[in-house]
Protein backbone atom coordinates (compact mmCIF):
# COMPACT_ATOMS: atom_id res chain seq x y z
CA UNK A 1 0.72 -22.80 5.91
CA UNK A 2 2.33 -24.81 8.88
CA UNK A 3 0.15 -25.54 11.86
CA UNK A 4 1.37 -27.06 15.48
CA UNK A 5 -1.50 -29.41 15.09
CA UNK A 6 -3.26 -31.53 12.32
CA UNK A 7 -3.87 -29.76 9.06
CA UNK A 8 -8.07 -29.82 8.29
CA UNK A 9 -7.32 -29.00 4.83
CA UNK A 10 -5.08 -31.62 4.25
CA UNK A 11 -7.50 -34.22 6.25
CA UNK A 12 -10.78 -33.30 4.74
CA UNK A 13 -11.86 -32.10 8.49
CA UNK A 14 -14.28 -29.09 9.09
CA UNK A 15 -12.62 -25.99 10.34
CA UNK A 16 -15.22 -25.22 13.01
CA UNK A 17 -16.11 -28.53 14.18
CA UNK A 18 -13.18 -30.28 13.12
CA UNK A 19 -14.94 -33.64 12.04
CA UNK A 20 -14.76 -35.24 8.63
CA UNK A 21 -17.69 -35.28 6.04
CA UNK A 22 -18.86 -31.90 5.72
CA UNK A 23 -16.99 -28.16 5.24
CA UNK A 24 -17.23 -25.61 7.14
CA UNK A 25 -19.96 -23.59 4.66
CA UNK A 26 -22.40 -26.80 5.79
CA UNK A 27 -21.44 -26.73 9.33
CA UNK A 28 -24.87 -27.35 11.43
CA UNK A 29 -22.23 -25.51 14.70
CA UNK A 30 -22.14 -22.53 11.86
CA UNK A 31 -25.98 -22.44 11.39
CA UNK A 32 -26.63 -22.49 15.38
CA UNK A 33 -23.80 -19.75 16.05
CA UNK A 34 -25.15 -17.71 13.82
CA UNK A 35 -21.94 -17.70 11.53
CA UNK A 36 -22.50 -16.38 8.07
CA UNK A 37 -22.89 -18.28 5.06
CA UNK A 38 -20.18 -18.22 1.95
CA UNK A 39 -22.73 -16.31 0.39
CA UNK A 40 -22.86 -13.71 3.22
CA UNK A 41 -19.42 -13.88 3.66
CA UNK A 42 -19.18 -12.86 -0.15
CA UNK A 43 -20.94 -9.84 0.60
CA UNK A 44 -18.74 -9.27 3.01
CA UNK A 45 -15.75 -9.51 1.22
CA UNK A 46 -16.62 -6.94 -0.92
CA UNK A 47 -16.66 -3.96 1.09
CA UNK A 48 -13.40 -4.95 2.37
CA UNK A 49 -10.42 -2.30 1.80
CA UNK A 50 -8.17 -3.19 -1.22
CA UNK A 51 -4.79 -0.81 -0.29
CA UNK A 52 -3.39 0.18 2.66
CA UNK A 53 -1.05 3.15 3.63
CA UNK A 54 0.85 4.21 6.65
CA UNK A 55 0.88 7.84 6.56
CA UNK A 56 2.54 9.26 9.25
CA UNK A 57 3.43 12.90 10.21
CA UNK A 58 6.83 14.93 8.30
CA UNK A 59 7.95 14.83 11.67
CA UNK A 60 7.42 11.60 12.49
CA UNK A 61 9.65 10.47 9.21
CA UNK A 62 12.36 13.16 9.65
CA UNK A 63 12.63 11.29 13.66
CA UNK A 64 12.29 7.63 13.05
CA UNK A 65 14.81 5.19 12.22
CA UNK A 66 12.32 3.13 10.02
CA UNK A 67 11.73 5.82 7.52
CA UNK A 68 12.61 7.58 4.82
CA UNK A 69 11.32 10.71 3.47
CA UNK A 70 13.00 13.74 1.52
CA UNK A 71 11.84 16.09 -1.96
CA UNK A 72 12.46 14.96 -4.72
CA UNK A 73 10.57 16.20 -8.36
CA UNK A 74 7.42 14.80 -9.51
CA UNK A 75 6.78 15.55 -12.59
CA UNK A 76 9.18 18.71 -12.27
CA UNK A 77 7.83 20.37 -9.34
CA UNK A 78 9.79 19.17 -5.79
CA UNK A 79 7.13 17.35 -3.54
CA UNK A 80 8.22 16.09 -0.34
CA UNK A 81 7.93 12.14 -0.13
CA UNK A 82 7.64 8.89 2.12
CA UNK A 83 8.69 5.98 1.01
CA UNK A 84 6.86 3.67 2.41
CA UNK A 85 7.16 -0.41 2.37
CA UNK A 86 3.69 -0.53 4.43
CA UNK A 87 1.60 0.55 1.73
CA UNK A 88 0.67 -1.64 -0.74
CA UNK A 89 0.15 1.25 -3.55
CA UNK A 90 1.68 4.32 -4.35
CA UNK A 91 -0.30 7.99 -3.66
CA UNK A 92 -0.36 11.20 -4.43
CA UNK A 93 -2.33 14.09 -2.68
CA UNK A 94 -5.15 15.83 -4.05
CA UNK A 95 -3.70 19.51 -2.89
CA UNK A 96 -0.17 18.26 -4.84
CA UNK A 97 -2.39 16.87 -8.20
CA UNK A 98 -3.98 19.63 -7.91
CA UNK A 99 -1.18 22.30 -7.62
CA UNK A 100 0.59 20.13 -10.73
CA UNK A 101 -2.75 20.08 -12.80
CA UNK A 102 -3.13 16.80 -12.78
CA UNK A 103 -6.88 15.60 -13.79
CA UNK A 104 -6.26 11.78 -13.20
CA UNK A 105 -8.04 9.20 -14.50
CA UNK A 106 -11.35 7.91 -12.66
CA UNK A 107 -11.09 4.55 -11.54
CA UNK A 108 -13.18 2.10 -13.25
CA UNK A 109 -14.25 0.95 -9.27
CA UNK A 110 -13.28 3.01 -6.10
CA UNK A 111 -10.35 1.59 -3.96
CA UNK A 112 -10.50 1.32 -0.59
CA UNK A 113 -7.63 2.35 1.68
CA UNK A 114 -7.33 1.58 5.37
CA UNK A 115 -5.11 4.29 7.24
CA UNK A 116 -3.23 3.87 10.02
CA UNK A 117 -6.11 4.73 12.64
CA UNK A 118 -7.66 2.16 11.13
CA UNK A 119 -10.20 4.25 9.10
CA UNK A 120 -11.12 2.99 5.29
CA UNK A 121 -10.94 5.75 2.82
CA UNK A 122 -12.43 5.62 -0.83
CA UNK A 123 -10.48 7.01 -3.37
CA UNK A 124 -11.88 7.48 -7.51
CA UNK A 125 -9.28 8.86 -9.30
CA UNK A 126 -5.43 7.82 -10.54
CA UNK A 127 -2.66 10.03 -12.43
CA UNK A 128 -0.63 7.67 -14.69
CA UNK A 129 2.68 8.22 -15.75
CA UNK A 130 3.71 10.57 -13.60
CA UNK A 131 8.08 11.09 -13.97
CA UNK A 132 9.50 10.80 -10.82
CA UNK A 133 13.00 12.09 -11.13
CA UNK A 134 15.96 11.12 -8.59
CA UNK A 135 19.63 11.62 -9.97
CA UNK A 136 18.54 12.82 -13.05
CA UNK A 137 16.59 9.46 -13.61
CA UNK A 138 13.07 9.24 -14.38
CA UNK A 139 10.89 6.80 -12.93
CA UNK A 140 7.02 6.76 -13.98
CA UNK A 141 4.59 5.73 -11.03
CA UNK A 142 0.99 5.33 -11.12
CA UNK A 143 -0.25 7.48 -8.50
CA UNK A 144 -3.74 7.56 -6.75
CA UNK A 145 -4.87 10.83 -4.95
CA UNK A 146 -5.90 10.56 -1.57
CA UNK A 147 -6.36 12.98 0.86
CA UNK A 148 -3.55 13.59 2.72
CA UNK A 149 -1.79 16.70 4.16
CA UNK A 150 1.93 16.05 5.68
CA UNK A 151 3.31 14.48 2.18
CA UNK A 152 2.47 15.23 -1.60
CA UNK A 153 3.29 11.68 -2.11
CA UNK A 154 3.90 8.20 -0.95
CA UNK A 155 5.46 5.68 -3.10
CA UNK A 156 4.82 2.48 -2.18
CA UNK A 157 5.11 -1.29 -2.54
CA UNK A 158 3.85 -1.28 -6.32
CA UNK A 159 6.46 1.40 -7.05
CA UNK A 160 9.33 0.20 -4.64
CA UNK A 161 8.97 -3.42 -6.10
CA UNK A 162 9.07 -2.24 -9.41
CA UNK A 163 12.54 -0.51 -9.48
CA UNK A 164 13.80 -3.08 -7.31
CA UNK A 165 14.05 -0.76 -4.23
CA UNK A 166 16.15 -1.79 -1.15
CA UNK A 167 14.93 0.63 1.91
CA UNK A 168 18.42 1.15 4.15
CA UNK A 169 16.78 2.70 7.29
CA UNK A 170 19.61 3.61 9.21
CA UNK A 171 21.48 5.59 6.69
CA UNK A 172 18.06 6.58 5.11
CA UNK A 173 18.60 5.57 1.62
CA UNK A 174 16.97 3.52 -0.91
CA UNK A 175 19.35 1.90 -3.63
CA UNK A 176 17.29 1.70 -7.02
CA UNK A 177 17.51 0.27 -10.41
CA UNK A 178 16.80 2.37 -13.40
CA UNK A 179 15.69 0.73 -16.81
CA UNK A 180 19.34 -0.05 -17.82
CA UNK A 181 19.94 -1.83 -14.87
CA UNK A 182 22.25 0.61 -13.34
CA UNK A 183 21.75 1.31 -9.61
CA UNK A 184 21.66 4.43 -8.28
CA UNK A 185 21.02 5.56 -4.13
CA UNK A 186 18.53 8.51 -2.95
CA UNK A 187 19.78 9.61 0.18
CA UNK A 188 16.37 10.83 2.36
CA UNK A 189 16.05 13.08 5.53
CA UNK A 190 18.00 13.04 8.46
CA UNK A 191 17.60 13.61 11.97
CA UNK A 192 18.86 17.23 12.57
């Protein structure tokens, strides 16, 4: 990273005291604050969400200029979608897997999701290979359920880097690359 000032990584220095000789885990300025050990902080780490999403409302998407939402068939059965570059995995609701019959796999450990409001959800179970089909392409995504009611699924990050996505926001597209390398464009919701 670049810093305005001296680098304590690069020096040796302590990041809470800032003198050489010692880190920051044997800080005696730690020990009288109070500041956790690296063994606490360990324990902290782990209870720490692992996704994020940025659900917002159908009406929110179908308003905004930094969105993009439309139907599109999952699996063959139209769900209404978000893509979304602020989540860092891809979703599906439980209503939608359950409406498609979807079982989904449990997840060998439950993933945390922080939700716009700031909220941490835990989540168990994932549906592999699910066919998402946009001009009579089909691209598989790994989706986790969630609960979630304004969209049966948001495709995120994992799914948009993937097939090479580029999000155009004002004409509410996304360009994508299908397995032969040929692009193709989804045009999403407007404003109405």
């Amino acid at each position: 990273m670049r810093h305005l000032r001296e680098c304590y990584k690069q020096t040796g220095a302590c990041f809470t005291c800032e003198k050489l000789g010692h880190q920051n885990a044997d800080c005696s300025e730690n020990k009288d604050k109070g500041v956790k050990t690296n063994s606490e902080n360990q324990k902290l780490k782990e209870v720490k969400p692992n996704a994020r999403v940025f659900a917002i409302t159908q009406e929110e998407a179908d308003n905004t200029n930094d969105m993009v939402a439309g139907t599109l068939l999952i699996n063959k059965m139209p769900a209404y979608v978000l893509f979304d570059c602020g989540a860092t995995h891809s979703f599906v609701s439980k209503r939608f897997a359950k409406k498609m019959k979807l079982e989904g796999e449990t997840l060998s450990e439950p993933l945390s999701v922080v939700t716009p409001v700031s909220k941490t959800i835990e989540t168990h179970k994932v549906c592999r290979n699910c066919k998402i089909c946009i001009s009579n392409q089909i691209f598989k995504a790994k989706l986790i359920q969630l609960n979630m009611a304004e969209f049966d699924a948001i495709l995120g990050m994992d799914w948009l880097a993937k097939n090479h996505a580029l999000v155009d926001f004002q004409k509410k597209s996304v360009k994508l690359q299908t397995s032969n390398h040929e692009e193709i464009i989804y045009h999403g919701r407007s404003k109405e």
